[in-house]
PDB file of N, CA and C in Angstrom:
ATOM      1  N   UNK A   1     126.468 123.947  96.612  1.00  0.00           N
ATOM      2  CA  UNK A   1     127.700 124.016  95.862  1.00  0.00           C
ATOM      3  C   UNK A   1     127.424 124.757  94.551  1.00  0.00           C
ATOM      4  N   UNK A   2     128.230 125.916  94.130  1.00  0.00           N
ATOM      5  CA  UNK A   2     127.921 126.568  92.963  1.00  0.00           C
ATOM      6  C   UNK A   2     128.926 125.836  91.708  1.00  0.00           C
ATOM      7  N   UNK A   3     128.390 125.787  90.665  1.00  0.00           N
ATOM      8  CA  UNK A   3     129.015 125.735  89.704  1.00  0.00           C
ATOM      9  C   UNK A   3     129.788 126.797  89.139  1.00  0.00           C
ATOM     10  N   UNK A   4     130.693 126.776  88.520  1.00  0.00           N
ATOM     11  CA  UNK A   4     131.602 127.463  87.853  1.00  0.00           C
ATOM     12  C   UNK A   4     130.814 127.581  86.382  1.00  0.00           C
ATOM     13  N   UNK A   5     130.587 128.359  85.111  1.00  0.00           N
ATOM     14  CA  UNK A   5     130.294 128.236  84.576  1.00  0.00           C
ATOM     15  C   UNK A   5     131.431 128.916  83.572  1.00  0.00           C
ATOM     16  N   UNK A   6     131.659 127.799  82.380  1.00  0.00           N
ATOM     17  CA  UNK A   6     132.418 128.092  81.284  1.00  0.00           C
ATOM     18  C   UNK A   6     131.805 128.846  80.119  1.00  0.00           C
ATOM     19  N   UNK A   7     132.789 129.331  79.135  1.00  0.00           N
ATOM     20  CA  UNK A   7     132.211 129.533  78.348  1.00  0.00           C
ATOM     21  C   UNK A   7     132.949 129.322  77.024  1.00  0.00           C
ATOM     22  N   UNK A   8     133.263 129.652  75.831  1.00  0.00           N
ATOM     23  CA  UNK A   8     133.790 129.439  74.576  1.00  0.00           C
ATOM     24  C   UNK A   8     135.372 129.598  74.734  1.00  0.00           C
ATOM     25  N   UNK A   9     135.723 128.600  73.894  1.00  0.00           N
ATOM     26  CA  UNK A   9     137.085 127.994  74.108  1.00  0.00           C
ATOM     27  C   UNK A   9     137.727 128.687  73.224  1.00  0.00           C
ATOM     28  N   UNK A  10     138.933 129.154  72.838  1.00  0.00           N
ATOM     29  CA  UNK A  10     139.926 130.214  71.878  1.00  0.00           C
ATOM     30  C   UNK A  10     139.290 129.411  70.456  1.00  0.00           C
ATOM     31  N   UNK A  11     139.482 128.483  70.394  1.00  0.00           N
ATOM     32  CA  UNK A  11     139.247 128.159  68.861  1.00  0.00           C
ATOM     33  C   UNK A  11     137.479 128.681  68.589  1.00  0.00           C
ATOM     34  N   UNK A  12     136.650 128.209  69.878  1.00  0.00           N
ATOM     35  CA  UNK A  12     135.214 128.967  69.013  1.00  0.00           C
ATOM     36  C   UNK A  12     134.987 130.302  68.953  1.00  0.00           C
ATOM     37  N   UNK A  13     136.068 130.930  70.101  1.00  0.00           N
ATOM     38  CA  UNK A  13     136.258 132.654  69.611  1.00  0.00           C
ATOM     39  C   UNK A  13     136.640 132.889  68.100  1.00  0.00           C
ATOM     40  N   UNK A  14     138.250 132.045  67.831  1.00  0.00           N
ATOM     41  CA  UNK A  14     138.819 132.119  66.510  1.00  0.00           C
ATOM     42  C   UNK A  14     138.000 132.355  65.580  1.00  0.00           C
ATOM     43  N   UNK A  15     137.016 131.494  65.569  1.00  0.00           N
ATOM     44  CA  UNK A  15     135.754 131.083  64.580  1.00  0.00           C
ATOM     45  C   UNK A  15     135.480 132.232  64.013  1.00  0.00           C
ATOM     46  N   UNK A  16     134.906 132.394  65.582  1.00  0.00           N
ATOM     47  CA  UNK A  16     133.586 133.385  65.473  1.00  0.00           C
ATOM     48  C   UNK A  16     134.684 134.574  64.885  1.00  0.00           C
ATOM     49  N   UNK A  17     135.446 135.357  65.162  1.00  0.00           N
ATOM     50  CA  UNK A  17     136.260 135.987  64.460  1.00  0.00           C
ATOM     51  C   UNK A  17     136.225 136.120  63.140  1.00  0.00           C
ATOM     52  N   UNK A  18     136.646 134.904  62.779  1.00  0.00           N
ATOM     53  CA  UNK A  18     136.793 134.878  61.182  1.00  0.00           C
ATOM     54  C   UNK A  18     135.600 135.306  60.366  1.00  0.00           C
ATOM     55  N   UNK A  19     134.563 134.322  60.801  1.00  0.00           N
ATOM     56  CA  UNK A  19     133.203 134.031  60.600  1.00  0.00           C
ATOM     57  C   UNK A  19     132.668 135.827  60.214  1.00  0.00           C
ATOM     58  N   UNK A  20     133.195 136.567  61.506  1.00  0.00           N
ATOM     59  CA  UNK A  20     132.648 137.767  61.110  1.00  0.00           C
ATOM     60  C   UNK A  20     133.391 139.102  60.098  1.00  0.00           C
ATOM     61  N   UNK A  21     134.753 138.810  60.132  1.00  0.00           N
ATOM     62  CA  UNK A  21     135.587 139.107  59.122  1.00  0.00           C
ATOM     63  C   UNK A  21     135.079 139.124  57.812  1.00  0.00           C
ATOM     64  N   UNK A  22     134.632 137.228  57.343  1.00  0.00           N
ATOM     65  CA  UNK A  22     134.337 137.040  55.925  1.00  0.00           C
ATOM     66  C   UNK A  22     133.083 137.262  55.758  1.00  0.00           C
ATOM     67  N   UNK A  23     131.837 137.622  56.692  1.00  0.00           N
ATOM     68  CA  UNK A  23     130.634 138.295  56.607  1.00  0.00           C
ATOM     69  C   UNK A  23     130.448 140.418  56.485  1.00  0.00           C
ATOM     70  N   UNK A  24     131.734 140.574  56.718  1.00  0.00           N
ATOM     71  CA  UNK A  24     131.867 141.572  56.445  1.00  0.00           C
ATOM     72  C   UNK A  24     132.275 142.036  55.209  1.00  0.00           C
ATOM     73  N   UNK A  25     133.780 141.284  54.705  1.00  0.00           N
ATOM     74  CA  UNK A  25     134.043 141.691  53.708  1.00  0.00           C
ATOM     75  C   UNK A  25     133.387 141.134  52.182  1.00  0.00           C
ATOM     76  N   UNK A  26     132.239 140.321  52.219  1.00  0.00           N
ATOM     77  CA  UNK A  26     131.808 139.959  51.489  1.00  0.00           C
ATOM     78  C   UNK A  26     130.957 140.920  50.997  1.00  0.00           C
ATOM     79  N   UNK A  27     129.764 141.754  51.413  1.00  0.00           N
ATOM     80  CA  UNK A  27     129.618 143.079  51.207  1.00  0.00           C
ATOM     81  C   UNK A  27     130.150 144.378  50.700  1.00  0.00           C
ATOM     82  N   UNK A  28     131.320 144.518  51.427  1.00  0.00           N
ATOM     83  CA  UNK A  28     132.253 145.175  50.902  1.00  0.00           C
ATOM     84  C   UNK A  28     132.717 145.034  49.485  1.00  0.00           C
ATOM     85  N   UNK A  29     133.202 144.038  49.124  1.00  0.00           N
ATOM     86  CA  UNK A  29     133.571 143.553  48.173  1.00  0.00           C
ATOM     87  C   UNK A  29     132.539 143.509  46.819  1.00  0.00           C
ATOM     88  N   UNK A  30     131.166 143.210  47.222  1.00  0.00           N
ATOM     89  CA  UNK A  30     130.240 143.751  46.390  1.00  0.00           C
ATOM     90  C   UNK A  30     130.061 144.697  45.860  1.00  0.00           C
ATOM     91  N   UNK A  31     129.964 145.262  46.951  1.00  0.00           N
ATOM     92  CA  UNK A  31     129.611 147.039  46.738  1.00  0.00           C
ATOM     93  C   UNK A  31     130.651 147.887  45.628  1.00  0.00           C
ATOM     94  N   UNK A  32     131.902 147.423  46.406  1.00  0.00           N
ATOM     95  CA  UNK A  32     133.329 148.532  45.877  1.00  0.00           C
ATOM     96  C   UNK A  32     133.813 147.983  44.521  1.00  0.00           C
ATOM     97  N   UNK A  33     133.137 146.753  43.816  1.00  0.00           N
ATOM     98  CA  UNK A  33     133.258 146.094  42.600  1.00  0.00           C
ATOM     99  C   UNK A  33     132.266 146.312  41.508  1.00  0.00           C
ATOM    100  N   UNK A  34     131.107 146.865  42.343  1.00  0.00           N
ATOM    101  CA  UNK A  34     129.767 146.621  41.881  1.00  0.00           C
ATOM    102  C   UNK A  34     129.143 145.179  40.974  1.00  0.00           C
ATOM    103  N   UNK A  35     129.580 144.419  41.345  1.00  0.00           N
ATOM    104  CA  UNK A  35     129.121 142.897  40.992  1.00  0.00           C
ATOM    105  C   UNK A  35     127.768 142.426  40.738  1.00  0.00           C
ATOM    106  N   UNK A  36     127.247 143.123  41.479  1.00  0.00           N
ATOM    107  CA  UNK A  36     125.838 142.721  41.178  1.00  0.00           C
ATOM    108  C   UNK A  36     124.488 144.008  41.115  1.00  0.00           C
ATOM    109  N   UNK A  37     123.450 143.808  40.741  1.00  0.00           N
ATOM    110  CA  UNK A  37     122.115 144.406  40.924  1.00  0.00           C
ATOM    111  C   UNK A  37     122.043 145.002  41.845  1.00  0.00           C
ATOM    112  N   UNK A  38     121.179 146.071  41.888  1.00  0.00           N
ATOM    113  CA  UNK A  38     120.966 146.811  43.389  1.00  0.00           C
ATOM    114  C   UNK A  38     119.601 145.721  43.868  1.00  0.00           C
ATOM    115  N   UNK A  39     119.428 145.272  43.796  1.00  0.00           N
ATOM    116  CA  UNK A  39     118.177 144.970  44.186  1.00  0.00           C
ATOM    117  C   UNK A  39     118.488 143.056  44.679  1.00  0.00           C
ATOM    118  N   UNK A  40     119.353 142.314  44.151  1.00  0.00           N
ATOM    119  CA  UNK A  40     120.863 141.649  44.721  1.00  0.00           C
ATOM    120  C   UNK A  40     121.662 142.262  45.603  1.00  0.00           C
ATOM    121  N   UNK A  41     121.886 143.031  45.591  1.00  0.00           N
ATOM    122  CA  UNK A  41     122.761 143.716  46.552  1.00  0.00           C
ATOM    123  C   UNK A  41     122.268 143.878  47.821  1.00  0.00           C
ATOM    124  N   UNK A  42     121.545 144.401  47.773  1.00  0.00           N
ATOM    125  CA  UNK A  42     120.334 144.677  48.871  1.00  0.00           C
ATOM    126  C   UNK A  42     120.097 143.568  49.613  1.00  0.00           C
ATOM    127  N   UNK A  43     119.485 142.229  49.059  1.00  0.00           N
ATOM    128  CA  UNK A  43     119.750 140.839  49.801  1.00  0.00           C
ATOM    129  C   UNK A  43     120.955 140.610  49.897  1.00  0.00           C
ATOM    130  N   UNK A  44     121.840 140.564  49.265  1.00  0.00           N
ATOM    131  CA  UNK A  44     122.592 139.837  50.217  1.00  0.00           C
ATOM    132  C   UNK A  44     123.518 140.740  51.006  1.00  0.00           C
ATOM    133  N   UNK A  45     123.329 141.660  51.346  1.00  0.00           N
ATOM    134  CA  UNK A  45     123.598 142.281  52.435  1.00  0.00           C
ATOM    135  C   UNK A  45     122.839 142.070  53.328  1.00  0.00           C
ATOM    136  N   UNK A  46     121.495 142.296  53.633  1.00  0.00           N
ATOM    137  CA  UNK A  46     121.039 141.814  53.909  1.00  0.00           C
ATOM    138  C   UNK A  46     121.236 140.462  54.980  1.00  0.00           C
ATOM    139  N   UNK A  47     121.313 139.228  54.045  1.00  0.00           N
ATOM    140  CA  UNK A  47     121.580 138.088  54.323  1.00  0.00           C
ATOM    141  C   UNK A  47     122.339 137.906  55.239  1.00  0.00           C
ATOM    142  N   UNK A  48     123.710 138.789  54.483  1.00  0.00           N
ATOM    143  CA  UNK A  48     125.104 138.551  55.226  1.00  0.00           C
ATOM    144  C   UNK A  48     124.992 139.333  56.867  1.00  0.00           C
ATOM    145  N   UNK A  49     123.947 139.968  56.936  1.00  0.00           N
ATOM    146  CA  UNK A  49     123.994 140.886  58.217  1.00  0.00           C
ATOM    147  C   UNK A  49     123.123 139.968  59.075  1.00  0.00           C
ATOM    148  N   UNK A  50     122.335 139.111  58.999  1.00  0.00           N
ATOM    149  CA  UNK A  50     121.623 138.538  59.588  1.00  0.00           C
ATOM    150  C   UNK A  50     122.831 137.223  59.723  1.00  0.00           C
ATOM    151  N   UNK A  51     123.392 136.591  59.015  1.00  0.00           N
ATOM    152  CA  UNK A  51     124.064 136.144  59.589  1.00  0.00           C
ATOM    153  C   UNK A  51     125.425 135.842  60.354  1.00  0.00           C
ATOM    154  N   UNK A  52     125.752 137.650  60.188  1.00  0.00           N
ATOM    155  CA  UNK A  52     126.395 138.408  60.779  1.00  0.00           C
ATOM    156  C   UNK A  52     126.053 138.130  62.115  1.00  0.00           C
ATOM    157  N   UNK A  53     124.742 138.399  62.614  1.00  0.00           N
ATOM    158  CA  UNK A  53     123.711 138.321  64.027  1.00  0.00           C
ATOM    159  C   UNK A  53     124.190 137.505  64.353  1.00  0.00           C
ATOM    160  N   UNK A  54     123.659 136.377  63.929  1.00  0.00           N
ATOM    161  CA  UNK A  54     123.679 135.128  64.029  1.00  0.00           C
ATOM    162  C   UNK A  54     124.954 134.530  64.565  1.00  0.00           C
ATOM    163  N   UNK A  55     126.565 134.454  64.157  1.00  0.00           N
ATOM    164  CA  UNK A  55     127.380 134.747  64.818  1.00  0.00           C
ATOM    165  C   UNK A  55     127.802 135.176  65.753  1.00  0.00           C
ATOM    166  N   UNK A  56     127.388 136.439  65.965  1.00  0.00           N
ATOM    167  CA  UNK A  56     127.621 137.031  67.253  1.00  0.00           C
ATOM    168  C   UNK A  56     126.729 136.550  68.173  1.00  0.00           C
ATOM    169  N   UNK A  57     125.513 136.198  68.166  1.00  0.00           N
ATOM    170  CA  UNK A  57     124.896 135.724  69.006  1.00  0.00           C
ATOM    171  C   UNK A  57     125.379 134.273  69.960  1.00  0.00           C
ATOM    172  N   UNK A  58     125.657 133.345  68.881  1.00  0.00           N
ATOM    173  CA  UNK A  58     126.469 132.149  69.046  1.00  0.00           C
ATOM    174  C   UNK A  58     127.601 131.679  69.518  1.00  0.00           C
ATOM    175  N   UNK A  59     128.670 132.773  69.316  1.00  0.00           N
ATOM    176  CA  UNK A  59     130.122 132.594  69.065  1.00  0.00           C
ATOM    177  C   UNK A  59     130.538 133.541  70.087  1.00  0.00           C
ATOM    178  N   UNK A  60     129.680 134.456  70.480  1.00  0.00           N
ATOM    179  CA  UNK A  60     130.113 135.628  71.359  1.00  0.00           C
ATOM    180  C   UNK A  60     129.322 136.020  72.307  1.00  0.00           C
ATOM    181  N   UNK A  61     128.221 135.939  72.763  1.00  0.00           N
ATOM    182  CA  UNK A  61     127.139 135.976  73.297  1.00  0.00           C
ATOM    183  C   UNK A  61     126.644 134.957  74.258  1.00  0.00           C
ATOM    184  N   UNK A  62     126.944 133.764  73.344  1.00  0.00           N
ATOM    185  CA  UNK A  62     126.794 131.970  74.053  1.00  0.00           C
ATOM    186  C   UNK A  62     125.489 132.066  74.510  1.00  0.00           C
ATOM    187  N   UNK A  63     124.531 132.447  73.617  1.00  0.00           N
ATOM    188  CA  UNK A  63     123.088 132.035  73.633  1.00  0.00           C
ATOM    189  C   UNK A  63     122.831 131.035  74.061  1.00  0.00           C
ATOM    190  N   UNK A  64     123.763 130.309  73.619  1.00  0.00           N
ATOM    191  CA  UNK A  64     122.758 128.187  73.473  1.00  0.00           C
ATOM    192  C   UNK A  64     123.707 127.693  74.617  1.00  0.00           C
ATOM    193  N   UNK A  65     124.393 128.254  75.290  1.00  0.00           N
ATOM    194  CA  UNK A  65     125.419 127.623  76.723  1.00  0.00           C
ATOM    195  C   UNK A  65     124.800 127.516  77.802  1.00  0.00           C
ATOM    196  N   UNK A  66     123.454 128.040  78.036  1.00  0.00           N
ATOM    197  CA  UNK A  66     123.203 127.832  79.749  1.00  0.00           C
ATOM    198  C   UNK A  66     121.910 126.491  79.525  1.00  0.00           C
ATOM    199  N   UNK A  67     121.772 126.275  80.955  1.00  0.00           N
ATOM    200  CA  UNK A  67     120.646 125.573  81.215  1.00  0.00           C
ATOM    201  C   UNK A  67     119.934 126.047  82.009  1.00  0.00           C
ATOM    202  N   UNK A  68     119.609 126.925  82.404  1.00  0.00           N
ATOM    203  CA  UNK A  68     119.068 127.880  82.947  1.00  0.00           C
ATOM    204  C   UNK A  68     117.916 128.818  82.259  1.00  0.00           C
ATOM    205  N   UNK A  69     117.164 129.069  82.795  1.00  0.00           N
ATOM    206  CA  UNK A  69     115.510 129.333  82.376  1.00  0.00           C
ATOM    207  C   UNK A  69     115.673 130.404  80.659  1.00  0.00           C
ATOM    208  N   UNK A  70     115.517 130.381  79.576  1.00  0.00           N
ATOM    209  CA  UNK A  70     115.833 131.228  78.053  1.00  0.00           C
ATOM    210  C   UNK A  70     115.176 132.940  78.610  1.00  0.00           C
ATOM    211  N   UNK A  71     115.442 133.236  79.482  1.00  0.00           N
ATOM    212  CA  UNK A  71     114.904 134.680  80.028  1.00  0.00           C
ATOM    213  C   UNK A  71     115.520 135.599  78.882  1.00  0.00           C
ATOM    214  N   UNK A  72     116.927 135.474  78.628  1.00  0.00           N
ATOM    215  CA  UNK A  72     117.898 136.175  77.375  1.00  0.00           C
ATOM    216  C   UNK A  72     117.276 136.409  76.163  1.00  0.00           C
ATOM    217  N   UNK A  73     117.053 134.864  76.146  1.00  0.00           N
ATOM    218  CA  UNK A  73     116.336 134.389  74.209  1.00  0.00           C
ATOM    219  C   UNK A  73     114.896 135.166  74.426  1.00  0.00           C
ATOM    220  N   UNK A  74     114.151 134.766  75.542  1.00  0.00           N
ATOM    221  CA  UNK A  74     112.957 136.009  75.353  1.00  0.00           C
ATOM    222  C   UNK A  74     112.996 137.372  75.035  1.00  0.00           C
ATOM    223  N   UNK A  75     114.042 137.637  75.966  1.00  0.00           N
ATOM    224  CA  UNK A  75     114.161 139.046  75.386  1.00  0.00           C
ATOM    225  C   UNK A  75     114.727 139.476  74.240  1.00  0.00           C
ATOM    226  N   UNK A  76     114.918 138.252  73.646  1.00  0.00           N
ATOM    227  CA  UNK A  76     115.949 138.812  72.344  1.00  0.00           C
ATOM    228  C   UNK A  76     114.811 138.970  70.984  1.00  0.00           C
ATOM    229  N   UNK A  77     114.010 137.926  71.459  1.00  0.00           N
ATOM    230  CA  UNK A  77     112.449 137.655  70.540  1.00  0.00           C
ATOM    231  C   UNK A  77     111.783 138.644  70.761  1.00  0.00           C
ATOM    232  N   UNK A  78     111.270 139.317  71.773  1.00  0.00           N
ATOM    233  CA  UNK A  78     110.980 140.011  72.022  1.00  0.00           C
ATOM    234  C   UNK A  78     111.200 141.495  71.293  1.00  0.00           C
ATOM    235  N   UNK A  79     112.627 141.532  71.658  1.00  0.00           N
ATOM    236  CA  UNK A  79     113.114 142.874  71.175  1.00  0.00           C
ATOM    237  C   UNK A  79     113.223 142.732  69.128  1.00  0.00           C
ATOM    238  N   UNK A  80     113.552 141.737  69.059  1.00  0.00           N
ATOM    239  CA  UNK A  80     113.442 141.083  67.517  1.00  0.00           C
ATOM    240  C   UNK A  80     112.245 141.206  66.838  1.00  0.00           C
ATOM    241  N   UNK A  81     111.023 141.402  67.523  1.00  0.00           N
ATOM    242  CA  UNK A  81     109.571 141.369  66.909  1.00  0.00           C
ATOM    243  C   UNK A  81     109.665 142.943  66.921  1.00  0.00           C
ATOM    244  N   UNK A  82     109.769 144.020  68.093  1.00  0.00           N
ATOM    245  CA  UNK A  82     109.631 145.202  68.224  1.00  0.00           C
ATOM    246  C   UNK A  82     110.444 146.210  66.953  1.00  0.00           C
ATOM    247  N   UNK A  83     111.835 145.016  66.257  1.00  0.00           N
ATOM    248  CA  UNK A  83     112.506 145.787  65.475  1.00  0.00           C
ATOM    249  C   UNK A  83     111.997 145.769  64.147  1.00  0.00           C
ATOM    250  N   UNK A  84     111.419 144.299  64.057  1.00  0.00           N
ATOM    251  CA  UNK A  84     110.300 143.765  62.878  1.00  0.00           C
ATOM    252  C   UNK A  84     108.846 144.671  62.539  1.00  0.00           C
ATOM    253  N   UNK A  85     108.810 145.011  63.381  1.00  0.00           N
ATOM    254  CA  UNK A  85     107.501 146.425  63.339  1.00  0.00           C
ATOM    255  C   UNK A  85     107.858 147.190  62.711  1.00  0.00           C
ATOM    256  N   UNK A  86     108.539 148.301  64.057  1.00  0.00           N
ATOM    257  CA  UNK A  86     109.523 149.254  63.513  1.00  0.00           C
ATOM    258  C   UNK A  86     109.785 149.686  62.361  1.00  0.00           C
ATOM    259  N   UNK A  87     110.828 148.494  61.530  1.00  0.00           N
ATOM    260  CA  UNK A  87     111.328 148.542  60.642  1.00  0.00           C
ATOM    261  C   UNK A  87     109.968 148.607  59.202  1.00  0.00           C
ATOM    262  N   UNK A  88     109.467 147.426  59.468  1.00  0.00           N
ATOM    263  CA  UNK A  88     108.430 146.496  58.393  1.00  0.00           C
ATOM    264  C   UNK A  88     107.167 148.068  58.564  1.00  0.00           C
ATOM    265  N   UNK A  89     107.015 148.381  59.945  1.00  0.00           N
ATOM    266  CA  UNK A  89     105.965 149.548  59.132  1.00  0.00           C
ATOM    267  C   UNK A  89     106.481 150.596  58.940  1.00  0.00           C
ATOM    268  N   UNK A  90     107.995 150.802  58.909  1.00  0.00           N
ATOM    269  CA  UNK A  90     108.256 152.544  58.305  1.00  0.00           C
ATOM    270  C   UNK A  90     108.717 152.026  57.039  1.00  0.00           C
ATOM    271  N   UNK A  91     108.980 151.155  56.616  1.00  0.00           N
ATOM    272  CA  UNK A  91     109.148 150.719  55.054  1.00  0.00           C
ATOM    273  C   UNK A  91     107.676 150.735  54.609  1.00  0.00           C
ATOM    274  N   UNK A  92     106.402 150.081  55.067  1.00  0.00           N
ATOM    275  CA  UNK A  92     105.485 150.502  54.325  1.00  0.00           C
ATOM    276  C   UNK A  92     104.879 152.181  54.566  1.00  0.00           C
ATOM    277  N   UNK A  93     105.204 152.333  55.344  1.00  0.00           N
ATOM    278  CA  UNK A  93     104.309 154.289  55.140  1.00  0.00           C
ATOM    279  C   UNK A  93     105.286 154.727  54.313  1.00  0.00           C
ATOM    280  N   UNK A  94     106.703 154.444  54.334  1.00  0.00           N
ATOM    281  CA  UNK A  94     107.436 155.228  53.291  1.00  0.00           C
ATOM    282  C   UNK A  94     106.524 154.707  51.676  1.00  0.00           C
ATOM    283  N   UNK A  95     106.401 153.737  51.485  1.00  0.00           N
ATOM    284  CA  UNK A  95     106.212 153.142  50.099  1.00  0.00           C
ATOM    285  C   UNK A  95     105.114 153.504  49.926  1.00  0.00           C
ATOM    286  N   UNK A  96     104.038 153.592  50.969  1.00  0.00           N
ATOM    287  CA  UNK A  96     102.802 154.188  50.577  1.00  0.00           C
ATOM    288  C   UNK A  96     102.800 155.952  50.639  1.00  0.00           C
ATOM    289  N   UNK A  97     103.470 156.756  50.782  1.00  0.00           N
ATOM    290  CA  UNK A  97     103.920 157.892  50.553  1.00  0.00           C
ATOM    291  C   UNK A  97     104.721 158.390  49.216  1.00  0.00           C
ATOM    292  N   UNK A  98     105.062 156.889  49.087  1.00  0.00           N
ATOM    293  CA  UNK A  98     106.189 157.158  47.954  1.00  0.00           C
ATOM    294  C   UNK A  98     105.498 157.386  47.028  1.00  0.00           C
ATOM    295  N   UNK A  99     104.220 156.346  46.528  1.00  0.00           N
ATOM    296  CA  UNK A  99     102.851 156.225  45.084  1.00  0.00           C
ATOM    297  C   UNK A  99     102.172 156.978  45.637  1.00  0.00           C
ATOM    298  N   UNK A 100     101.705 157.690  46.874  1.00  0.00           N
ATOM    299  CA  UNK A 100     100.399 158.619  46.923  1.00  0.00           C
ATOM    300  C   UNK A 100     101.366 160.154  45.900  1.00  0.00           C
ATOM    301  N   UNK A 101     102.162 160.655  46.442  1.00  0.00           N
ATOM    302  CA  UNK A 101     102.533 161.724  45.553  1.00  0.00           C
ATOM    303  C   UNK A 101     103.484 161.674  44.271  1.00  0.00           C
TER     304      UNK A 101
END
């Protein structure tokens, strides 16, 4: 007998909606005001984009809904470490390029 499998109900769409609305325009709103530091700014953009992710992952994605083997979440770690490289060593060759000349 197969199961039917559900997934997020209008109100945790709603959410997630909003959720990503006010993670957006919170940035925005920084920026086009200039409110804060660049170097503030930077985090919490930052911040807000990660938990931007984070949302979508949850609310739209339904990461945490199955019971069924985390094959997804591996690959998401996975691909999450590969972007952590990526990213983390072209920020340092830039910075060490930046003080060598």
């Amino acid at each position: 007998m197969t199961q039917k499998e559900t997934y997020g109900t209008m109100r945790e769409y709603v959410t997630g909606f909003i959720l990503s609305i006010v993670l957006t325009v919170i940035p925005l709103v920084l920026v086009l005001n200039h409110l804060l530091g660049t170097s503030a700014l930077i985090i919490v953009i930052v911040a807000m984009a990660v938990l931007q992710f984070l949302v979508q992952l949850f609310f739209f994605m339904h990461i945490r809904e199955t019971e069924k083997p985390r094959y997804n979440v591996m690959a998401l770690v996975f691909g999450l470490v590969f972007i952590v490289a990526i990213v983390g060593g072209s920020v340092w060759i830039m910075t060490f390029n930046a003080q060598v000349h």
